[in-house]
Protein backbone atom coordinates (compact mmCIF):
# COMPACT_ATOMS: atom_id res chain seq x y z
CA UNK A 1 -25.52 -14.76 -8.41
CA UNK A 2 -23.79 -14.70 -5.01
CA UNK A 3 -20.58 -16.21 -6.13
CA UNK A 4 -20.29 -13.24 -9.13
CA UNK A 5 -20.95 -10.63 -6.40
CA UNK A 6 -18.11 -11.95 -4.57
CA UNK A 7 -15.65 -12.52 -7.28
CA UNK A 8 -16.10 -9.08 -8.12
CA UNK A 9 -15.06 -8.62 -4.51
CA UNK A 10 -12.16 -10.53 -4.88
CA UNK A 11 -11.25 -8.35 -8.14
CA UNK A 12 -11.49 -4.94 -6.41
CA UNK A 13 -10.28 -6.20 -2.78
CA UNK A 14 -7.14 -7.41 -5.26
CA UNK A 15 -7.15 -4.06 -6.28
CA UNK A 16 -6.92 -2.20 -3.69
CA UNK A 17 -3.25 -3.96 -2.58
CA UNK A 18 -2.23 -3.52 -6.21
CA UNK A 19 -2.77 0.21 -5.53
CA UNK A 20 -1.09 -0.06 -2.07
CA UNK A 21 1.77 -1.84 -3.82
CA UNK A 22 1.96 0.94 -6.43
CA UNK A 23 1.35 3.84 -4.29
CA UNK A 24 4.40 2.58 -2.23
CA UNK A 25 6.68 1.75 -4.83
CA UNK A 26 6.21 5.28 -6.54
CA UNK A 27 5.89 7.48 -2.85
CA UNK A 28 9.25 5.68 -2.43
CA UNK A 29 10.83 6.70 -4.95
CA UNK A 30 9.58 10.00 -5.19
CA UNK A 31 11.06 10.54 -1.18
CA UNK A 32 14.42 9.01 -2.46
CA UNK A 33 14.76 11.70 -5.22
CA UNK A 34 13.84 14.59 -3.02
CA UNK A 35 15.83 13.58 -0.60
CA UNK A 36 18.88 13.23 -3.17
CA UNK A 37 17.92 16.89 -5.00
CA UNK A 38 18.27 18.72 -1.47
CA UNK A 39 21.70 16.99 -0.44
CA UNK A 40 22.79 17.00 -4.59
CA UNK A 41 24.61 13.25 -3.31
CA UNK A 42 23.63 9.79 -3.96
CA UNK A 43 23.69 8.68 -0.75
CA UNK A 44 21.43 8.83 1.87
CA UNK A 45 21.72 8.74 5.56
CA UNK A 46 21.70 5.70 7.66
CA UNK A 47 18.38 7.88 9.70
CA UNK A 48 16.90 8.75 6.51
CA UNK A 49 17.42 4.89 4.85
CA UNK A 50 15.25 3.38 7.92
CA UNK A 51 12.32 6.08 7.49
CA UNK A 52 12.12 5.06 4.14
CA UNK A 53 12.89 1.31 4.44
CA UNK A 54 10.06 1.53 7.52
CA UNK A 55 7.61 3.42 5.50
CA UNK A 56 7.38 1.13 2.66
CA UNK A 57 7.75 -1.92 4.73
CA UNK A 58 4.52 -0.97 6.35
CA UNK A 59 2.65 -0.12 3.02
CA UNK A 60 3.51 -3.25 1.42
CA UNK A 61 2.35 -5.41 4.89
CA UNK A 62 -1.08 -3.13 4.44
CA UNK A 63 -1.14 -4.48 0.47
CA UNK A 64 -0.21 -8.14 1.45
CA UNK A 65 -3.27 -7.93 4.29
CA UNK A 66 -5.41 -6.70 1.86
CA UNK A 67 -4.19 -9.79 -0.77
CA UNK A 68 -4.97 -12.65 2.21
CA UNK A 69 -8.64 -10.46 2.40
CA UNK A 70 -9.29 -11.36 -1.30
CA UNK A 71 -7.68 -15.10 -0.54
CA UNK A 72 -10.29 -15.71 2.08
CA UNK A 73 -12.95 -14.18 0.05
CA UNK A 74 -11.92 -16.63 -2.37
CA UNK A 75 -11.40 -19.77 -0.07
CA UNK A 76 -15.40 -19.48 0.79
CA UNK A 77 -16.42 -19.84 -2.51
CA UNK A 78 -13.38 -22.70 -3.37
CA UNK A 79 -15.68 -26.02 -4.56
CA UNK A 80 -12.50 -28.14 -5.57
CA UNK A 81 -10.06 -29.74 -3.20
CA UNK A 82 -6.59 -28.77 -5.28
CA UNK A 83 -8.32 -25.10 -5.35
CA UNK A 84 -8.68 -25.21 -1.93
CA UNK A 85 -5.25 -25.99 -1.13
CA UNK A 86 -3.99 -23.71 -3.35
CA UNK A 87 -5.62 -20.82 -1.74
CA UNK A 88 -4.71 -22.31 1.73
CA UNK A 89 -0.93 -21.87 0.66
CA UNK A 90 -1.11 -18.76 -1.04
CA UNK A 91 -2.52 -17.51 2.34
CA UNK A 92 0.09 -18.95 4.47
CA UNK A 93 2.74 -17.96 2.83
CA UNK A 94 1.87 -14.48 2.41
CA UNK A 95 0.96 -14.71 6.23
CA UNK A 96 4.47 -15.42 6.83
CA UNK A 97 5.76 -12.46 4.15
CA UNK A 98 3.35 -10.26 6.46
CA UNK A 99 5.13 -11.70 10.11
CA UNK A 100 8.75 -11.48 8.31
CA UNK A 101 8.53 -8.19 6.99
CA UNK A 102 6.88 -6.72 10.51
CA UNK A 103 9.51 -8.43 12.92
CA UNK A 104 12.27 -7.13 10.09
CA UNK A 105 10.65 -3.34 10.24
CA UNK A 106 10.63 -3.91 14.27
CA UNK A 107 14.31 -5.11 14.77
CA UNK A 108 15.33 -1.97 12.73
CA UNK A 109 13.92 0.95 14.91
């Protein structure tokens, strides 16, 4: 009983950074092409490239928190040993995604 409670709490916990990822990914583009209609050029300023770089850079480290939320959720409930360890590295490595992507968004402003 427990263990379908929390799988569903995996699935929408997943969800939620899917619709981070998403939101991101379309807000992005939708800045980009209002920013290219007013100046009617295709490229951008160095000022207005690092707002937008920034921007999304923190949305997608709010998604990939949200993805090693659902990991843990799922490493409680991991009964095999290769499961386990799975999870573990899916967690680390997005970890390190998440540290990379901050210190990269950081050395830029």
């Amino acid at each position: 009983m427990f263990s379908k409670i929390f799988l569903v709490l995996v699935f929408l916990i997943d969800l939620v950074a899917l619709g981070f990822v998403l939101y991101a990914t379309f807000d992005l583009l939708y800045q980009y092409f209002k920013i290219h209609r007013k100046k009617s050029k295709i490229i951008i300023s160095n000022k207005e490239y690092h707002v937008l770089r920034s921007t999304f850079g923190h949305r997608i480290i709010l998604s990939l928190d949200f993805f090693i939320a659902g990991d843990l959720v799922k490493l409680v409930f991991a009964s095999a040993t290769d499961t386990l360890i799975q999870i573990l590295l899916i967690v680390i490595i997005r970890t390190i995604l998440s540290q990379y992507l901050l210190k990269e968004i950081q050395a830029h402003k």
